[in-house]
Protein backbone atom coordinates (compact mmCIF):
# COMPACT_ATOMS: atom_id res chain seq x y z
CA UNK A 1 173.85 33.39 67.11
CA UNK A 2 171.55 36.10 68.78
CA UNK A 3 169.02 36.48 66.20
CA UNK A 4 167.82 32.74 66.77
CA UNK A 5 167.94 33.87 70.34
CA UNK A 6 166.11 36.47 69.78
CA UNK A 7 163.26 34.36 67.29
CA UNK A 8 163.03 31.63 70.04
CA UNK A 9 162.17 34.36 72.65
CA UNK A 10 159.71 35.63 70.90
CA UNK A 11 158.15 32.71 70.41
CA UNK A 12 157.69 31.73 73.79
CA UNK A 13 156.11 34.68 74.44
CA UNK A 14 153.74 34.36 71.71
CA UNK A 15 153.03 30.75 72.87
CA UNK A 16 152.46 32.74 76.72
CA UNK A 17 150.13 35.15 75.03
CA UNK A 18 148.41 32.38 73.41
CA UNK A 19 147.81 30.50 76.65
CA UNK A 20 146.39 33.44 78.29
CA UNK A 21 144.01 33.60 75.55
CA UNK A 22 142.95 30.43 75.92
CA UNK A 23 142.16 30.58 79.41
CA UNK A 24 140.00 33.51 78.83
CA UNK A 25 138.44 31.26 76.55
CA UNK A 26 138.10 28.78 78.78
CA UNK A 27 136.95 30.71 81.89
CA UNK A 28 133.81 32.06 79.84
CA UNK A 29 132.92 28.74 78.92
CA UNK A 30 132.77 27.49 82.95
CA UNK A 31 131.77 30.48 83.80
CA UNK A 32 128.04 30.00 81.26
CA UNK A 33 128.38 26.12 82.17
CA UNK A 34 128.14 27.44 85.62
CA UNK A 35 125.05 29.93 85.35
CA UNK A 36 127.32 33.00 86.57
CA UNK A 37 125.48 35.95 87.74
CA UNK A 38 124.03 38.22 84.35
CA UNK A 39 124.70 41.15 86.19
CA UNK A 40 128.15 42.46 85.16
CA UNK A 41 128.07 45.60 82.32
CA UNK A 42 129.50 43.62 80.11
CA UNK A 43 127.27 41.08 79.74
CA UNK A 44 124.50 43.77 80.12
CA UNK A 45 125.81 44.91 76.75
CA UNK A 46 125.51 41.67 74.88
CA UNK A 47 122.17 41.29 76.36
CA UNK A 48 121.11 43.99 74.80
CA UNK A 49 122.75 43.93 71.53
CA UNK A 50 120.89 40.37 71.91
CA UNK A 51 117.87 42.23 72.22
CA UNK A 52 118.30 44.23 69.42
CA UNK A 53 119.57 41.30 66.89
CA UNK A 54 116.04 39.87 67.82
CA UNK A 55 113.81 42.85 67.29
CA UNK A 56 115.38 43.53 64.36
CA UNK A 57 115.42 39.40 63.17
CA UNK A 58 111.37 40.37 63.81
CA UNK A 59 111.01 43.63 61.61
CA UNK A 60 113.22 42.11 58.75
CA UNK A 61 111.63 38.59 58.62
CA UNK A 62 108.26 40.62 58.58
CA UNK A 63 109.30 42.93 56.04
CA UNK A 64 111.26 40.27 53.49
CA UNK A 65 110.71 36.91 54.54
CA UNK A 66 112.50 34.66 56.23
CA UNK A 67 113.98 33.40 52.45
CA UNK A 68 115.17 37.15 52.21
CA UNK A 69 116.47 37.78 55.91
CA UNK A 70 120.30 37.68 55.40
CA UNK A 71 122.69 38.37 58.55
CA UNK A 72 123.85 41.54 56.68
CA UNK A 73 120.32 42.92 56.74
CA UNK A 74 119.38 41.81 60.23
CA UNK A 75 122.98 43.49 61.65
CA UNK A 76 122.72 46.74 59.30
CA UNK A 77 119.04 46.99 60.88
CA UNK A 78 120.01 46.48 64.57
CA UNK A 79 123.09 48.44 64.36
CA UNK A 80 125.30 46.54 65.49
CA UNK A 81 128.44 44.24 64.01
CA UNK A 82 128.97 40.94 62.10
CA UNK A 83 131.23 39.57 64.67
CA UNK A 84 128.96 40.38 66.99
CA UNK A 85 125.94 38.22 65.47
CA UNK A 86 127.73 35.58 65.27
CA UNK A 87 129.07 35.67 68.83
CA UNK A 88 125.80 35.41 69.81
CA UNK A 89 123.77 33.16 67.71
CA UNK A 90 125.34 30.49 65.09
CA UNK A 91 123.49 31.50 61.90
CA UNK A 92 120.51 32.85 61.08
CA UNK A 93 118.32 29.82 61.94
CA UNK A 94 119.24 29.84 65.38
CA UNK A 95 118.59 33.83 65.65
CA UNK A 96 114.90 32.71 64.34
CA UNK A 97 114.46 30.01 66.84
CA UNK A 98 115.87 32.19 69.35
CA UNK A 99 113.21 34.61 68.75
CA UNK A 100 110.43 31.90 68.74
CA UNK A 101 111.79 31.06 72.28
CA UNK A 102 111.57 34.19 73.45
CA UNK A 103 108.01 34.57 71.82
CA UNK A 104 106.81 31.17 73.60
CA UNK A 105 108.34 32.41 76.91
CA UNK A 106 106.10 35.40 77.01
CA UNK A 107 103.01 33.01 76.40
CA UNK A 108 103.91 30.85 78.63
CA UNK A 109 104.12 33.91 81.16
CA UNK A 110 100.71 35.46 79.82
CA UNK A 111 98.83 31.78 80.68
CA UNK A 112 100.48 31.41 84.12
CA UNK A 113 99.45 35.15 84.65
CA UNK A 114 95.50 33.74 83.53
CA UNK A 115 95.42 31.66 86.60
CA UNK A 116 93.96 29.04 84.44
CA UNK A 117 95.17 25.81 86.52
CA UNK A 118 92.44 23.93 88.86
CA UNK A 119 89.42 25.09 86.23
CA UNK A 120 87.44 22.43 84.30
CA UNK A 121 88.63 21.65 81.00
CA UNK A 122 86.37 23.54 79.34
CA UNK A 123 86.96 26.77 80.78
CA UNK A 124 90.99 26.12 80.56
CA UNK A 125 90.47 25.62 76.80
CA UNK A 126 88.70 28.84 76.57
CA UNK A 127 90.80 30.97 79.13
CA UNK A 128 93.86 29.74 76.97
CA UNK A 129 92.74 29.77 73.26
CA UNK A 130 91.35 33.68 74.41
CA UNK A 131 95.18 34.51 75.70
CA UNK A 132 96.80 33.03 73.04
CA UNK A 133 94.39 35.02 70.14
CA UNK A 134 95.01 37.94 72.79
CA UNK A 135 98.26 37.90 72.38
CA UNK A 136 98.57 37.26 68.52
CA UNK A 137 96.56 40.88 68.04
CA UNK A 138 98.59 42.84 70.17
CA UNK A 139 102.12 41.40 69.03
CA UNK A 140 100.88 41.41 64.94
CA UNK A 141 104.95 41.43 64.11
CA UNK A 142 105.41 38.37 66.11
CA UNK A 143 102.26 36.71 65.32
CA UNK A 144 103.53 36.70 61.75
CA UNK A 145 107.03 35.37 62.25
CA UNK A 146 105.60 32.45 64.54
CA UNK A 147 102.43 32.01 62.33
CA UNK A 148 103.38 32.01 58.55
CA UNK A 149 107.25 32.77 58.63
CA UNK A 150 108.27 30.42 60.44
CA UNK A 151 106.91 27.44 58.59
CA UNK A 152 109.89 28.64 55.89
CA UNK A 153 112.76 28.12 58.55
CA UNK A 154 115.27 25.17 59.20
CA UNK A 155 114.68 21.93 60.53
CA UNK A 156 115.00 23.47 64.06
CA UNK A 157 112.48 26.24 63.73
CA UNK A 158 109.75 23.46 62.48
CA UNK A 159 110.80 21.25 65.38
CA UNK A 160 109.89 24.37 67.92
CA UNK A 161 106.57 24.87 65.64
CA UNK A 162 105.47 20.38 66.44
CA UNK A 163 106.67 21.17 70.13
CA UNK A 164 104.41 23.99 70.27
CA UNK A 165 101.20 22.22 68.47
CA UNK A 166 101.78 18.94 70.46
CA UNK A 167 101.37 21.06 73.51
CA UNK A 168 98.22 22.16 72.32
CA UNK A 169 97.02 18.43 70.96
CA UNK A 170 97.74 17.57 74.54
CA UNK A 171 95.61 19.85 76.24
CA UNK A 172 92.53 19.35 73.59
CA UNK A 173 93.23 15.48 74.58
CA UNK A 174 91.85 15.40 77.42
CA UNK A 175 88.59 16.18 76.31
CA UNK A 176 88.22 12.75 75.93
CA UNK A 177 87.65 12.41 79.65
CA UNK A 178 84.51 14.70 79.78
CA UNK A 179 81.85 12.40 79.61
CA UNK A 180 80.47 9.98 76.96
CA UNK A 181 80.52 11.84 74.26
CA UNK A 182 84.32 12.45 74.97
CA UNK A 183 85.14 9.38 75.18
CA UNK A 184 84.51 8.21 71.49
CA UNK A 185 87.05 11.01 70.00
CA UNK A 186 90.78 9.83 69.53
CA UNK A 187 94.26 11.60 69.71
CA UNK A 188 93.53 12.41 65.71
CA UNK A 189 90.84 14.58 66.84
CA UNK A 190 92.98 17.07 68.69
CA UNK A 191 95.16 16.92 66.06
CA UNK A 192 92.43 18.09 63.56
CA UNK A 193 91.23 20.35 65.86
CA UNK A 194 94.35 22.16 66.75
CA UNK A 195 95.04 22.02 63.10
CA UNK A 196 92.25 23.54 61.71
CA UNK A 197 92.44 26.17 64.01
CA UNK A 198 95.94 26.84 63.43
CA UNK A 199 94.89 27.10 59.73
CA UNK A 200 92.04 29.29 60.58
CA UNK A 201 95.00 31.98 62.21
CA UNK A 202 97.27 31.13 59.35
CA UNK A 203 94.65 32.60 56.88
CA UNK A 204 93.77 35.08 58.57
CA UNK A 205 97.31 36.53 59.02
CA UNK A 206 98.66 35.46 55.88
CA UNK A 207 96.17 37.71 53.75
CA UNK A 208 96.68 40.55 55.76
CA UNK A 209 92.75 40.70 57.75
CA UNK A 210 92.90 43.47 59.95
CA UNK A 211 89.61 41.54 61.80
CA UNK A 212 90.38 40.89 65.59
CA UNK A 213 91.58 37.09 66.05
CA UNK A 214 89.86 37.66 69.56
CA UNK A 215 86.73 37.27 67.23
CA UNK A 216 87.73 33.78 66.81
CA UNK A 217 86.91 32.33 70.05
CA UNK A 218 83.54 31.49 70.02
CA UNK A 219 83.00 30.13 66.78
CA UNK A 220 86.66 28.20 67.88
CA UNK A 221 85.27 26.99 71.06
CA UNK A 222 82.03 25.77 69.54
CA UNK A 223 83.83 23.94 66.92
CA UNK A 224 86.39 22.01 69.55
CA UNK A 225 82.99 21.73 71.94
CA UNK A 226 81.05 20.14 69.83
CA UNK A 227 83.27 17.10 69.13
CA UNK A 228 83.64 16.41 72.57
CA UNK A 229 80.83 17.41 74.49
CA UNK A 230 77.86 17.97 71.81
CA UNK A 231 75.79 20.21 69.96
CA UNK A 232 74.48 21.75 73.03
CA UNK A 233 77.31 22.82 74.43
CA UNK A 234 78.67 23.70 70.81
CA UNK A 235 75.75 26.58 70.82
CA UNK A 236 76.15 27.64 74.46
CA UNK A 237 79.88 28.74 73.88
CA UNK A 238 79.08 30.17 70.55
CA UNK A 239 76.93 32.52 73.07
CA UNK A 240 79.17 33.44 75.74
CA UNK A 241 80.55 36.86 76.96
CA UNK A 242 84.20 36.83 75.60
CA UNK A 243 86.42 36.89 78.93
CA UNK A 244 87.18 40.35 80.65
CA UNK A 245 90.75 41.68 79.21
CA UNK A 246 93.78 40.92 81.21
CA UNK A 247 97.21 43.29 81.78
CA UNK A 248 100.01 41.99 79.49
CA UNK A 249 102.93 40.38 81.06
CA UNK A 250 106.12 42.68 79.87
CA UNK A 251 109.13 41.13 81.65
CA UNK A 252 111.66 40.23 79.30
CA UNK A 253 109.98 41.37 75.90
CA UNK A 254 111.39 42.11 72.30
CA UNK A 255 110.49 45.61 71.45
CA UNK A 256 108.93 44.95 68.08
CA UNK A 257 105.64 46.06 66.81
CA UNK A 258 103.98 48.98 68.75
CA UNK A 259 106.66 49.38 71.18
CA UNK A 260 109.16 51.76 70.99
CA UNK A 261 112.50 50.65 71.99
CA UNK A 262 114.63 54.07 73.03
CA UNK A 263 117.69 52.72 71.74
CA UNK A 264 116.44 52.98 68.37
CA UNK A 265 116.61 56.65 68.74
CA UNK A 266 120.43 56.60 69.01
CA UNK A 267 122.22 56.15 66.20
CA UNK A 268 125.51 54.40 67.64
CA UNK A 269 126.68 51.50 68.21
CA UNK A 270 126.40 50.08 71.99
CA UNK A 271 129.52 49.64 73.89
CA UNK A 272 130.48 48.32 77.17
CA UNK A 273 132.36 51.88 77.75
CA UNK A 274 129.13 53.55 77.00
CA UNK A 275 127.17 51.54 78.59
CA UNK A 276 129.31 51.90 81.76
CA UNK A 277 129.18 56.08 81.46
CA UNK A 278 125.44 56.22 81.33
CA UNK A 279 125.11 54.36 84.40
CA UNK A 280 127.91 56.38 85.87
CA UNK A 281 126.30 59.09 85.00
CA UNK A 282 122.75 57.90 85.80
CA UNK A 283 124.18 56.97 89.17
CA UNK A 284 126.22 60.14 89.96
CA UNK A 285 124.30 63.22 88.39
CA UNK A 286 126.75 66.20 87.77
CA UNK A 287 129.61 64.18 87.76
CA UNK A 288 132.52 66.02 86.22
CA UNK A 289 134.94 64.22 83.75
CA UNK A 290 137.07 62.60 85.82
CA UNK A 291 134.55 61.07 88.32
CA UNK A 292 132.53 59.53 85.31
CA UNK A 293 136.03 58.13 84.54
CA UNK A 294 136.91 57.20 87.23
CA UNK A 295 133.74 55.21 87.58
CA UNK A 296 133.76 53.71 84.30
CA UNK A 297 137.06 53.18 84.52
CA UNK A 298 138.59 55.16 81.61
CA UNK A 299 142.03 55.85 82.10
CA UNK A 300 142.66 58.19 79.04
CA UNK A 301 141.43 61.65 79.77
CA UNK A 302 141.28 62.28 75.99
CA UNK A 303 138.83 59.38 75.41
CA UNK A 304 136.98 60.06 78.09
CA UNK A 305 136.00 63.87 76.81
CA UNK A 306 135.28 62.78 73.15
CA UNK A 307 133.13 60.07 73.93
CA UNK A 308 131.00 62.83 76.63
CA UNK A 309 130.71 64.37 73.77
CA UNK A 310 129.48 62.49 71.41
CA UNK A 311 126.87 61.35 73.90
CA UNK A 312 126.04 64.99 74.26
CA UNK A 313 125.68 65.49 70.58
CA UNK A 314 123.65 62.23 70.74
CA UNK A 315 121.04 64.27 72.78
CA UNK A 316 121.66 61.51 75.64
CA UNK A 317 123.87 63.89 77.98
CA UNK A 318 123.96 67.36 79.22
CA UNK A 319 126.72 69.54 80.39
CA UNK A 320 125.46 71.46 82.99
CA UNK A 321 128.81 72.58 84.74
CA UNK A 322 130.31 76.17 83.94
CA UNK A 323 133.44 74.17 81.72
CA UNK A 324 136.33 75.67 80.40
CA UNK A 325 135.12 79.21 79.65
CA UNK A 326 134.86 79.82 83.41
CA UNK A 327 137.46 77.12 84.61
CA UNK A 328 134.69 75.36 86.23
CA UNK A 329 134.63 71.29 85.72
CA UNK A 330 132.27 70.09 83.61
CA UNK A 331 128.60 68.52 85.37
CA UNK A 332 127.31 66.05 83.67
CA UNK A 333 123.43 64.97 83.89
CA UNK A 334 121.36 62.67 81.78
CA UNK A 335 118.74 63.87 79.21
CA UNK A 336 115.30 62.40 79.58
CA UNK A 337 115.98 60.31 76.43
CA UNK A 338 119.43 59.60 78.00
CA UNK A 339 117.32 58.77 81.11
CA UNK A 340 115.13 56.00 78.86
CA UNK A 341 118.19 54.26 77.67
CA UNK A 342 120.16 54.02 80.87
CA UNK A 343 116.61 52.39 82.37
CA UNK A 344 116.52 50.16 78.98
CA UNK A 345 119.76 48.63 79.95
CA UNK A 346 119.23 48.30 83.89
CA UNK A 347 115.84 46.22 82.71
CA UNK A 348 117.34 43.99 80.60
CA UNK A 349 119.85 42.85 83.23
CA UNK A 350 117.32 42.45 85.69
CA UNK A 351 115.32 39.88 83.60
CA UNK A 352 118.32 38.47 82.27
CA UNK A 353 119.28 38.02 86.26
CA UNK A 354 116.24 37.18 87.24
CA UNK A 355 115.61 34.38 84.92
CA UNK A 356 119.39 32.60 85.20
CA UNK A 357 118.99 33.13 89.11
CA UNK A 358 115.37 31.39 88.79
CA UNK A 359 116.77 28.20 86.63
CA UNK A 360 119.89 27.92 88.65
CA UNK A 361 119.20 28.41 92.27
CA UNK A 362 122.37 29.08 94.51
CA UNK A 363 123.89 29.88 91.04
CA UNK A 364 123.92 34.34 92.17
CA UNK A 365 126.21 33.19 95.63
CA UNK A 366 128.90 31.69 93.69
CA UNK A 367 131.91 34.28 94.75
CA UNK A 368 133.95 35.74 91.38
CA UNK A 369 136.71 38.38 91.04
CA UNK A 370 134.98 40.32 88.86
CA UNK A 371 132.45 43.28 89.52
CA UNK A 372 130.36 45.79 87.83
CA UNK A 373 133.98 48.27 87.44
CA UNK A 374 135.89 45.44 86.84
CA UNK A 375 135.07 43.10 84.20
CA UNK A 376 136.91 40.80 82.61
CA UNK A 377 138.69 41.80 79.31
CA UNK A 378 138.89 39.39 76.85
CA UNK A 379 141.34 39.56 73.84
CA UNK A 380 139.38 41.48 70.86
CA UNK A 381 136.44 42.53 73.09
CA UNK A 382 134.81 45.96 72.53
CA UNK A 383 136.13 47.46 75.34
């Protein structure tokens, strides 16, 4: 009779362990319905393992195709896990619209920057079709994968492609409004317009031309001129000074192409536990072991010394205390690469923070248990 005692107990407490699981479960899910502060280490972590599944979605689609880009070759590239992938995106054709989001966000930002808004048409056609080609040759990674790759995605990635052009049609339409001459084009001549130029790009980036798409813009600009306000004007903006050059706009960008993302240089995987000791460190220079653990809340003393030691063999940390030799406690300071990747992860929480506090206003006072050295722990997390 006590074994079946024994087998119902444990069953109850499996069923106990289950419900607390699911609550987790459930929690996170409020907690993104509710636009939570981004600003916890945790989530810093899978914002940048985010940012690295992209960049690396970027160099493989470039490299292979987007036929060719498996999930095994994006997460063997980006250094990070399987499970994680797919806790972040669903398959691969949401990584890739993902990354076309991300790409149109930092457009979006680069035209805003412009100051186009209030100008004649005219000179907002130009001003944008010289930041957009502007953009294309300094990003030549992500020109590719939004230009020619991505007309070989899913039905979603073609539906962010129309979006995009219809935007464009749009703007071209209301050339019709600029006089006479306007007035007799239709909604299908935007739409040849913005395809033909489109096609134009396509070319041009699909055979490889090293040429300058900035070159484009006049003989672009006479061409979309010409249909709505005459020859005249066609020749005039074939003849103009191309635009004085304009700062980038870096918040929030995939290091791909000529940018050098520092956490490339480390080959480990990132962790919320060493994310949390580089800031601890970053935060506290010549911390000894226990106040770095103490910080990052480590409770093991044993895990805590292997894993400042790997960091130091990483080249990230530096020991600069006397240690055991003279009985001194070890002083721990970051190296200036260590330096580069504790600032990599403090910027990509601040956009990340930035941007949900922007879309959700009020959303940064709502009042949660958790802070930055005390996270939730969620069953089968990398803790």
């Amino acid at each position: 009779m006590a074994a079946p005692a024994r087998n119902g107990a444990g069953a109850a407490a499996r069923l106990r362990v289950g419900e607390r699981g699911l609550l987790v479960e459930r929690r996170g899910r409020w907690a993104r319905r509710l636009a939570l502060p981004r600003d916890t280490p945790r989530v810093q972590v899978e914002e940048i393992q985010r940012s690295r599944l992209l960049a690396a979605a970027a160099a493989v689609i470039d490299e292979v195709g987007y036929e060719q880009a498996s999930v095994a070759r994006i997460t063997d590239r980006a250094r990070v896990s399987r499970r994680t992938f797919y806790e972040l995106f669903g398959n691969r054709e949401e990584c890739l619209v993902a990354l076309l989001d991300e790409v149109s966000g930092r457009v979006q930002g680069e035209l805003a920057a412009a100051g186009l808004g209030g100008l004649a048409w005219r000179e907002r056609v130009r001003g944008g079709l010289w930041v957009i080609l502007s953009f294309l040759d300094g990003e030549p990674v992500l020109a590719r994968i939004c230009v020619v790759h991505a007309l070989h995605g899913g039905p979603e990635a073609l539906e962010r492609r129309e979006r995009l052009l219809a935007s464009l049609v749009g703007v071209l339409d209301e050339g019709r409004l600029e006089g006479a001459r306007g007035g007799e084009c239709t909604l299908v001549t935007a739409e040849g317009l913005v395809g033909g130029a489109f096609g134009v790009v396509y070319a041009r980036l699909r055979s490889g031309d090293r040429r300058p798409l900035k070159g484009l813009l006049d003989e672009l600009m006479g061409m979309i001129a010409l249909q709505y306000l005459g020859a005249s004007a066609a020749r005039r903006e074939q003849r103009r000074a191309a635009p004085a050059p304009r700062p980038a706009v870096h918040a929030g960008r995939v290091p791909v192409g000529s940018e050098k993302d520092p956490l490339d240089e480390v080959d480990m995987r990132l962790t919320y536990r060493t994310a949390r000791v580089l800031q601890c460190i970053a935060e506290q220079p010549g911390a000894s072991n226990r106040g770095v653990a103490e910080s990052a809340g480590v409770t093991d003393p044993g895990q805590i010394s292997k894993l400042l030691g790997r960091l130091e063999r990483l080249g990230l940390t530096v020991n600069t205390g006397g240690g055991h030799l003279s009985g001194e406690p070890n002083a721990w300071e970051l190296t200036p690469l260590g330096g580069q990747v504790a600032r990599r992860l403090s910027a990509l929480t601040i956009d990340r923070t930035e941007a949900s506090r922007a879309a959700s206003p009020g959303a940064h006072n709502t009042t949660t248990t958790e802070g930055p050295c005390c996270p939730s722990r969620t069953p089968g997390g990398d803790n």
